[in-house]
N, C-alpha and C. Protein backbone atom coordinates (compact mmCIF):
# COMPACT_ATOMS: atom_id res chain seq x y z
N UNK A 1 30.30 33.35 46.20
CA UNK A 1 30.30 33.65 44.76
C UNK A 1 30.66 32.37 44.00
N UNK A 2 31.65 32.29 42.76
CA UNK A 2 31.36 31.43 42.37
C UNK A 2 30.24 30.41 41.70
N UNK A 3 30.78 29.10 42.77
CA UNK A 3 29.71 28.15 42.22
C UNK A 3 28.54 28.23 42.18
N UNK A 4 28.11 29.23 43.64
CA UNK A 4 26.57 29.66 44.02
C UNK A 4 26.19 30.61 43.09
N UNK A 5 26.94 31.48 42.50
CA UNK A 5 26.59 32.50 41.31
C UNK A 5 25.80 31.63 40.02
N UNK A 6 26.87 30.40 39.48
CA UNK A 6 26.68 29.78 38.61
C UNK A 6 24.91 29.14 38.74
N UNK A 7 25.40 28.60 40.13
CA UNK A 7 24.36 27.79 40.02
C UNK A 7 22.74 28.49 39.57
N UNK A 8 22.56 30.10 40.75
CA UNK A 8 21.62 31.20 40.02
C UNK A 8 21.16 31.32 39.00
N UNK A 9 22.09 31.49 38.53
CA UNK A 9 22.19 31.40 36.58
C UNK A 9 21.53 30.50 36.13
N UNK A 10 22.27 29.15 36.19
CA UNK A 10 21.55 27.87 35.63
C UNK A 10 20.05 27.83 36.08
N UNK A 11 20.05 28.04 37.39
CA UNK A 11 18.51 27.67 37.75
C UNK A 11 17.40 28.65 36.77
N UNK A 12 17.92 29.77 36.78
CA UNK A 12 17.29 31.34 35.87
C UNK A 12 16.80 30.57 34.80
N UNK A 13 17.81 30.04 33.88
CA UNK A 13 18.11 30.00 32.73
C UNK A 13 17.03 28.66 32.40
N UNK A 14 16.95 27.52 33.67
CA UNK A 14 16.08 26.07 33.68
C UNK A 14 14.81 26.99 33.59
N UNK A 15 14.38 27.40 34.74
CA UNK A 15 12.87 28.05 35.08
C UNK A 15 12.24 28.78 33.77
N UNK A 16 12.96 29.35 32.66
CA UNK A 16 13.19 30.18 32.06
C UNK A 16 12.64 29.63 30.96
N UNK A 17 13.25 28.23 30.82
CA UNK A 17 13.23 27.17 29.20
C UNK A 17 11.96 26.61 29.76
N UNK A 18 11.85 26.01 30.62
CA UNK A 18 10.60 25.44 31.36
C UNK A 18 8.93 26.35 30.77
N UNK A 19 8.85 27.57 31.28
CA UNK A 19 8.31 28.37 30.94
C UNK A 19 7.54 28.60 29.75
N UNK A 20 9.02 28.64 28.74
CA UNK A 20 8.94 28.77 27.02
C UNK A 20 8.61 27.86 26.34
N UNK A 21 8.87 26.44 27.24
CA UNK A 21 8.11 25.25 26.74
C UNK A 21 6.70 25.54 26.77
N UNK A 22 6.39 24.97 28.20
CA UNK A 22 4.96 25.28 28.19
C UNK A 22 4.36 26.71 27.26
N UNK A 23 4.73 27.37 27.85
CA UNK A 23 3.77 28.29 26.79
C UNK A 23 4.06 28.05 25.54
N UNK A 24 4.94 27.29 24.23
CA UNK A 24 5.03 27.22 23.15
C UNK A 24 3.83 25.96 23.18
N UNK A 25 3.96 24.72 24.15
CA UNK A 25 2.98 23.72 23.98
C UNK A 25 1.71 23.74 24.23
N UNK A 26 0.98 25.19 24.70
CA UNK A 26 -0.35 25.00 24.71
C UNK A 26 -0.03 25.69 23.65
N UNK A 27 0.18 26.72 23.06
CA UNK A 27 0.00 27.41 21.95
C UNK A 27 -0.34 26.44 20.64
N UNK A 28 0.47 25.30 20.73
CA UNK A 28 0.21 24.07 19.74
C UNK A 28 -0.50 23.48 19.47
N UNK A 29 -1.03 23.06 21.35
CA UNK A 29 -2.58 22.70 20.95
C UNK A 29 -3.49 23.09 20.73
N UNK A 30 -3.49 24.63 21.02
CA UNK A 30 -4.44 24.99 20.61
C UNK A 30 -4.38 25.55 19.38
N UNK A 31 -3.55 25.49 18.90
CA UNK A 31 -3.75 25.70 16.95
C UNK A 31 -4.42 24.02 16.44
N UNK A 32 -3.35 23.15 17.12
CA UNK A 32 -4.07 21.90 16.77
C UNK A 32 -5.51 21.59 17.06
N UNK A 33 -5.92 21.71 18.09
CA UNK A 33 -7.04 21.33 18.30
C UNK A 33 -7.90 22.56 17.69
């Protein structure tokens, strides 16, 4: 538990933002383009 809990989390939370990027940045280009 613990640190290995934390770490779960964080990784969740990376994969997560990662994700929301990309899909916010094609959405961009393709308004842009």
């Amino acid at each position: 538990m613990g640190w290995w809990g934390e770490a779960d989390i964080n990784a969740a939370n990376v994969a997560m933002s990662a994700t929301e990027t990309s899909t916010t940045n094609s959405r961009v280009l393709g308004v842009t383009q």
